[in-house]
Protein backbone atom coordinates (compact mmCIF):
# COMPACT_ATOMS: atom_id res chain seq x y z
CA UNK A 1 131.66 -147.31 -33.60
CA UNK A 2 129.19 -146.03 -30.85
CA UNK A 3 132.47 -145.23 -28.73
CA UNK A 4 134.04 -143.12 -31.59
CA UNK A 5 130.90 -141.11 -32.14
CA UNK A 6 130.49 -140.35 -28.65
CA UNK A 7 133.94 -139.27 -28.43
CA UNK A 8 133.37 -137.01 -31.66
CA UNK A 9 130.51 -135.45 -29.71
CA UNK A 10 132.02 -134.97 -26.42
CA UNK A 11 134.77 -132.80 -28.41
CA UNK A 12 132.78 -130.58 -30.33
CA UNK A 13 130.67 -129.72 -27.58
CA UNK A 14 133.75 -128.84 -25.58
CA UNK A 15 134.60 -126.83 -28.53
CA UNK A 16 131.58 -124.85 -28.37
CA UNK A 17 132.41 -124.36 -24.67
CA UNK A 18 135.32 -122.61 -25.55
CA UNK A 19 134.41 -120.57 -28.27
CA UNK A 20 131.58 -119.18 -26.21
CA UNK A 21 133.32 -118.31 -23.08
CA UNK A 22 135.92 -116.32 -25.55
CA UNK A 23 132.99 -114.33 -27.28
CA UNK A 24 131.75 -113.71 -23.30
CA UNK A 25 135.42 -112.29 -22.52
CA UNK A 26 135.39 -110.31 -25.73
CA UNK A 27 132.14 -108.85 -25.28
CA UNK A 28 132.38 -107.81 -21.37
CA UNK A 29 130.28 -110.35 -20.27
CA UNK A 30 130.25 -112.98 -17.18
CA UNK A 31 132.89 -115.94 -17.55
CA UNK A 32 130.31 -118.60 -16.64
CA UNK A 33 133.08 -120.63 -14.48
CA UNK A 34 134.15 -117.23 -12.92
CA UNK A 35 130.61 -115.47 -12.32
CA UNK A 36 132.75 -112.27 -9.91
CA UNK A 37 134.71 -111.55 -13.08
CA UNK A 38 133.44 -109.31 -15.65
CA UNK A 39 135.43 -108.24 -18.21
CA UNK A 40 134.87 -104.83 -19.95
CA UNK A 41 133.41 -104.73 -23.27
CA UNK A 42 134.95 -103.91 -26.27
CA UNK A 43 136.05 -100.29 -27.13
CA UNK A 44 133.55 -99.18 -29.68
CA UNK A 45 130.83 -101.65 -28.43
CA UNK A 46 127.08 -100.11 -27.65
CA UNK A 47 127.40 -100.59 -24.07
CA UNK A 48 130.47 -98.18 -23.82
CA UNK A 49 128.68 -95.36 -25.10
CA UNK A 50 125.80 -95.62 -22.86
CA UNK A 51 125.00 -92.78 -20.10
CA UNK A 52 125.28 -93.08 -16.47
CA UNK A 53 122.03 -94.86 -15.34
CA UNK A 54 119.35 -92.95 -14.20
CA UNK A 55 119.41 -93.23 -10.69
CA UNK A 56 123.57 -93.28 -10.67
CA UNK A 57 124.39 -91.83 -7.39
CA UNK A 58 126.61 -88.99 -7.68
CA UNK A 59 127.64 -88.35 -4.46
CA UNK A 60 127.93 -91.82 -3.69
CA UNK A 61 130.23 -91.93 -5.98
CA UNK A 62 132.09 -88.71 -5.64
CA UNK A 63 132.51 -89.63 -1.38
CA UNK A 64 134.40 -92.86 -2.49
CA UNK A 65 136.90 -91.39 -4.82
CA UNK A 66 137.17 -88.78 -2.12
CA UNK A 67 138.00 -91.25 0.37
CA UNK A 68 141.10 -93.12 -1.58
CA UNK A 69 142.44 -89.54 -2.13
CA UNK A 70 141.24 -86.27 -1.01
CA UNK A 71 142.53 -84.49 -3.95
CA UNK A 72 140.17 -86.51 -5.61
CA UNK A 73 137.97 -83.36 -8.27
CA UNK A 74 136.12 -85.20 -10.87
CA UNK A 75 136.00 -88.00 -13.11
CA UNK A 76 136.99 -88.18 -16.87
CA UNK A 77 135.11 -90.51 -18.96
CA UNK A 78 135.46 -90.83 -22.88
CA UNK A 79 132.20 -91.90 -24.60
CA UNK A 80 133.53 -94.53 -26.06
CA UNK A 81 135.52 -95.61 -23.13
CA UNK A 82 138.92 -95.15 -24.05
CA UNK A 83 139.36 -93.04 -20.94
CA UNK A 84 137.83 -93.64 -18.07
CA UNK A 85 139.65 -92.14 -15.00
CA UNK A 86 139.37 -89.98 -11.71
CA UNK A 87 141.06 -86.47 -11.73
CA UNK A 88 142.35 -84.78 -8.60
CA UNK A 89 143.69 -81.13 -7.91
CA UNK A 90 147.34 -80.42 -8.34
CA UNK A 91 148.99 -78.41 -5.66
CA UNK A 92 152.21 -77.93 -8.11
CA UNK A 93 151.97 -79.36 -11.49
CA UNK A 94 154.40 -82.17 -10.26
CA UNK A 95 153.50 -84.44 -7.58
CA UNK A 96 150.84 -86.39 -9.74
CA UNK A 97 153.30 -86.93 -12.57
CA UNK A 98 154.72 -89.53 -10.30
CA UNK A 99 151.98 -90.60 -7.85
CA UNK A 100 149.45 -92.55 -8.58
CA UNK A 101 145.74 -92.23 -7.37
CA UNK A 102 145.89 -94.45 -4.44
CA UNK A 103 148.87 -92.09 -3.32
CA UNK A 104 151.53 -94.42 -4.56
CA UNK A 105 155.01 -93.95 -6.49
CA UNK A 106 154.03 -94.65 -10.18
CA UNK A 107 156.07 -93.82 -13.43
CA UNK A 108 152.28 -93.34 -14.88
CA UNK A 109 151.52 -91.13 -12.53
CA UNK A 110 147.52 -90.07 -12.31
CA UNK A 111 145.62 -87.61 -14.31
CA UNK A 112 145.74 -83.89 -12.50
CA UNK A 113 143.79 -80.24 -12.67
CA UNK A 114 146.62 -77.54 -13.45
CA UNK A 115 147.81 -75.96 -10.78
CA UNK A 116 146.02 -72.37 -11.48
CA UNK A 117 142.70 -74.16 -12.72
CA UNK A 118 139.59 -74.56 -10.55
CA UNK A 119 136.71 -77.15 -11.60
CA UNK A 120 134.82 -74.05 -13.45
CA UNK A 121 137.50 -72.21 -14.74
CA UNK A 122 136.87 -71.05 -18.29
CA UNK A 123 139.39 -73.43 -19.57
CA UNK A 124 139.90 -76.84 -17.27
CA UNK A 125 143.21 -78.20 -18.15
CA UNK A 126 143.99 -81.27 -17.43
CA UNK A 127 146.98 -83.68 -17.75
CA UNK A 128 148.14 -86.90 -18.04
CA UNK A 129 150.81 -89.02 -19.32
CA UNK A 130 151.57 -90.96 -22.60
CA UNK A 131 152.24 -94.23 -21.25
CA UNK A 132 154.74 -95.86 -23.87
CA UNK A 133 154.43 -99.40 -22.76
CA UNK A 134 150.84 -99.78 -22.33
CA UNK A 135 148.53 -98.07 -24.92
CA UNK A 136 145.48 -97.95 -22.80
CA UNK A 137 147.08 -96.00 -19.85
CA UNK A 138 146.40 -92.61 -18.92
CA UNK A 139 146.19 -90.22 -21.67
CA UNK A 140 147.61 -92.30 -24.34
CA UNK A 141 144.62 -92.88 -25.88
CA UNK A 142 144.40 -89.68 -27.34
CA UNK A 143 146.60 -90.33 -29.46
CA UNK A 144 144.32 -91.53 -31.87
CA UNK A 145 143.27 -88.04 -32.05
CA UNK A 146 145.68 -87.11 -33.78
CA UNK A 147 144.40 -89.22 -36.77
CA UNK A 148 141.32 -87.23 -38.26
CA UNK A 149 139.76 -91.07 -39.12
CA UNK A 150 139.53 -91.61 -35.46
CA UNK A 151 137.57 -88.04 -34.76
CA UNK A 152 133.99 -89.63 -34.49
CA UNK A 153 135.01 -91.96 -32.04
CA UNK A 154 136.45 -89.72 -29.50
CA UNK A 155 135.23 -87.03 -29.67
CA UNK A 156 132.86 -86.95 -26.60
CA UNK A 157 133.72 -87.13 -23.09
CA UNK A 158 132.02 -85.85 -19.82
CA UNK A 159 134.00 -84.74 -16.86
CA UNK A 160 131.37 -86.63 -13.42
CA UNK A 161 131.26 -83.71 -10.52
CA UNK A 162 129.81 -84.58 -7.33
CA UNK A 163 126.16 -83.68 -8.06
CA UNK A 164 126.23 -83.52 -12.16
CA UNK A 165 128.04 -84.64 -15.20
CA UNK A 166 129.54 -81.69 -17.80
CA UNK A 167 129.38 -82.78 -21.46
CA UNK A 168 132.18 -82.19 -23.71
CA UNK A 169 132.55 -82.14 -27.75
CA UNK A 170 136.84 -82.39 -29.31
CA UNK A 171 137.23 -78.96 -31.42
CA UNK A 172 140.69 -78.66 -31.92
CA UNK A 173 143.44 -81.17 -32.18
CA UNK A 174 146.68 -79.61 -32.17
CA UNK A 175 150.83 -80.15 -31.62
CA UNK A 176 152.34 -77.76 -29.17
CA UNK A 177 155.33 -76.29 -29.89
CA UNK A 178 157.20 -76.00 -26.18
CA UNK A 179 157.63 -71.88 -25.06
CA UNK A 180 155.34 -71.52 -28.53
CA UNK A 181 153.85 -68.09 -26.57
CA UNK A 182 151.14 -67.71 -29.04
CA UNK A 183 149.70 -70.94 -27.68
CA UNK A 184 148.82 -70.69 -23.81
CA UNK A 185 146.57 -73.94 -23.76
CA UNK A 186 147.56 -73.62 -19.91
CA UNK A 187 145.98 -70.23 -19.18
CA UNK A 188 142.58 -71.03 -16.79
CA UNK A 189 141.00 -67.78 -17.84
CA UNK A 190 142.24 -65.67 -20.95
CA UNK A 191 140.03 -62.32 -20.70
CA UNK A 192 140.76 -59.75 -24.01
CA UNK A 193 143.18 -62.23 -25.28
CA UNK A 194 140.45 -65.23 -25.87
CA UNK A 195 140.18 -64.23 -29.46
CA UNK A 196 143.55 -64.12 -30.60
CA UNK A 197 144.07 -67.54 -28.72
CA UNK A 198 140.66 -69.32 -30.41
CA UNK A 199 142.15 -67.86 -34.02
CA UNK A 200 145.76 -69.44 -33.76
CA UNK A 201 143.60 -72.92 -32.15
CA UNK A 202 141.71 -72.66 -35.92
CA UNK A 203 145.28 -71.93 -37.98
CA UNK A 204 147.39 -74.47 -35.71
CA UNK A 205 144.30 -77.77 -35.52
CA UNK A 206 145.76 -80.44 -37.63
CA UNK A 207 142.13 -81.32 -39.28
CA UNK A 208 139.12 -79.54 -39.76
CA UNK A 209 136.59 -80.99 -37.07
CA UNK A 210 133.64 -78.90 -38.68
CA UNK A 211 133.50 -77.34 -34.44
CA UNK A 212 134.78 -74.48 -33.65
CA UNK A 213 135.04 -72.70 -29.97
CA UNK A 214 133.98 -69.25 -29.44
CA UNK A 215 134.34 -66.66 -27.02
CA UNK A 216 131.15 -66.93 -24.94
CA UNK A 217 132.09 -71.39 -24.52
CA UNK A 218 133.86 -72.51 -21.43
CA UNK A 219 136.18 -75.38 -22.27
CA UNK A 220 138.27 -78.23 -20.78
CA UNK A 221 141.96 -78.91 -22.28
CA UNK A 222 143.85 -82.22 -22.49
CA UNK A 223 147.62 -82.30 -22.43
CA UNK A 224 150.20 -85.39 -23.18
CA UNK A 225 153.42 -86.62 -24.21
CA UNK A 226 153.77 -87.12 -27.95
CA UNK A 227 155.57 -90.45 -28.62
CA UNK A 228 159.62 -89.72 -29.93
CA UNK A 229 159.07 -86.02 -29.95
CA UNK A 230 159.91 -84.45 -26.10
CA UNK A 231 159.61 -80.87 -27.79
CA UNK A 232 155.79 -81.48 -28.84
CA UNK A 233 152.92 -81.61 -26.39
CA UNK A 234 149.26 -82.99 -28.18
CA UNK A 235 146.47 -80.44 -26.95
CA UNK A 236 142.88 -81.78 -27.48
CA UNK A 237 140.38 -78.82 -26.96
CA UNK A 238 136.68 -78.86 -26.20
CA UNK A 239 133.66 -77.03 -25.37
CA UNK A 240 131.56 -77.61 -23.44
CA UNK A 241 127.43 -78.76 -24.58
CA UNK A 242 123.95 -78.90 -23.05
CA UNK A 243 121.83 -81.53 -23.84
């Protein structure tokens, strides 16, 4: 009888074992039989909101993107950690849609500055791929913006230079319409003709985000696939914020 109840309590506490080291893998914590492996925590969980520490080292940071790839710009990181990836210059809006970061062939390619764009442009546009086989990839993400339920929890993001992080706010979520000429989301400065672009932004968004953009904000735009529709492009456009 003494047997069987050990037995019984050998079980359950290997049962607890388990169940533990799944809520550790769930909630980004340290496997306890693999200490070097640390999972990452949960999209939507407190710790991938938080800021950059205090005494994050910028240009640490910035010299060792630099060094896998010298095209290497800035960083792209969602609040809520959907997107978390490095951005590099495009010399002709095509070589990144098929190499990857680390200067490989990749049918994901790597996210990449337009062409015409420079890191302070009055609109940043940036683009990356909707990855159909692997929802996390890339830019497909974003997709979720498309859903007005899933506005709160995108839209932040902050684009990491070398010595500062800019701070971004989603205004306008919008299908593009491919040659649609009243919508040049591509443009990295738009002079007289900001106004008439910012008032077809408002008439085109497919929710009301309460945010607007006006004419004196400098903004970043996001470009990708939409899934079964190669004559629509989703544009996600924000403003930039102080705080």
């Amino acid at each position: 009888m003494k047997k069987n109840i050990k037995k019984i309590l050998a079980v359950l506490m290997i049962l607890v074992v388990i169940m533990d080291l799944g809520g550790c893998k769930r909630k980004g914590k340290v496997d306890p039989d693999n200490p070097d492996s640390v999972t990452p925590p949960v999209i939507g969980d407190d710790e991938s909101k938080k800021e950059l520490p205090v005494n994050f080292d910028y240009q640490e940071f910035f010299d060792k993107n630099k060094k896998t790839n010298d095209d290497y710009v800035f960083w792209i990181k969602f609040k809520n950690g959907t997107v978390d990836l490095p951005v590099v210059a495009s010399k002709d809006n095509e070589e990144y849609l098929t190499t990857s970061f680390e200067g490989k062939e990749s049918s994901q390619g790597c996210v990449f500055m337009d062409q015409n764009c420079t890191t302070y442009s009055q609109n940043v546009v940036l683009y990356g791929h909707y990855v159909y086989y692997d929802d996390k990839a890339m830019f497909t993400p974003l997709a979720n913006l498309l859903t007005e339920d899933n506005y709160q929890d995108y839209k932040y993001f902050d684009l990491i230079y070398a010595d500062h992080t800019r701070h971004f706010v989603v205004c306008h979520v919008c299908y593009y319409r491919l040659y649609d000429e009243n919508m040049p989301y591509y443009k990295p400065e738009y002079g007289k003709g900001y106004t008439d672009y910012l008032d077809y932004l408002n008439e085109k968004e497919l929710y009301d985000t309460g945010l607007t953009v006006s004419t004196d904000d400098k903004i970043c735009t996001l470009q990708t696939c939409v899934r079964d529709h190669d004559e629509k492009r989703q544009i996600i456009v924000a403003k930039e914020i102080f705080y």
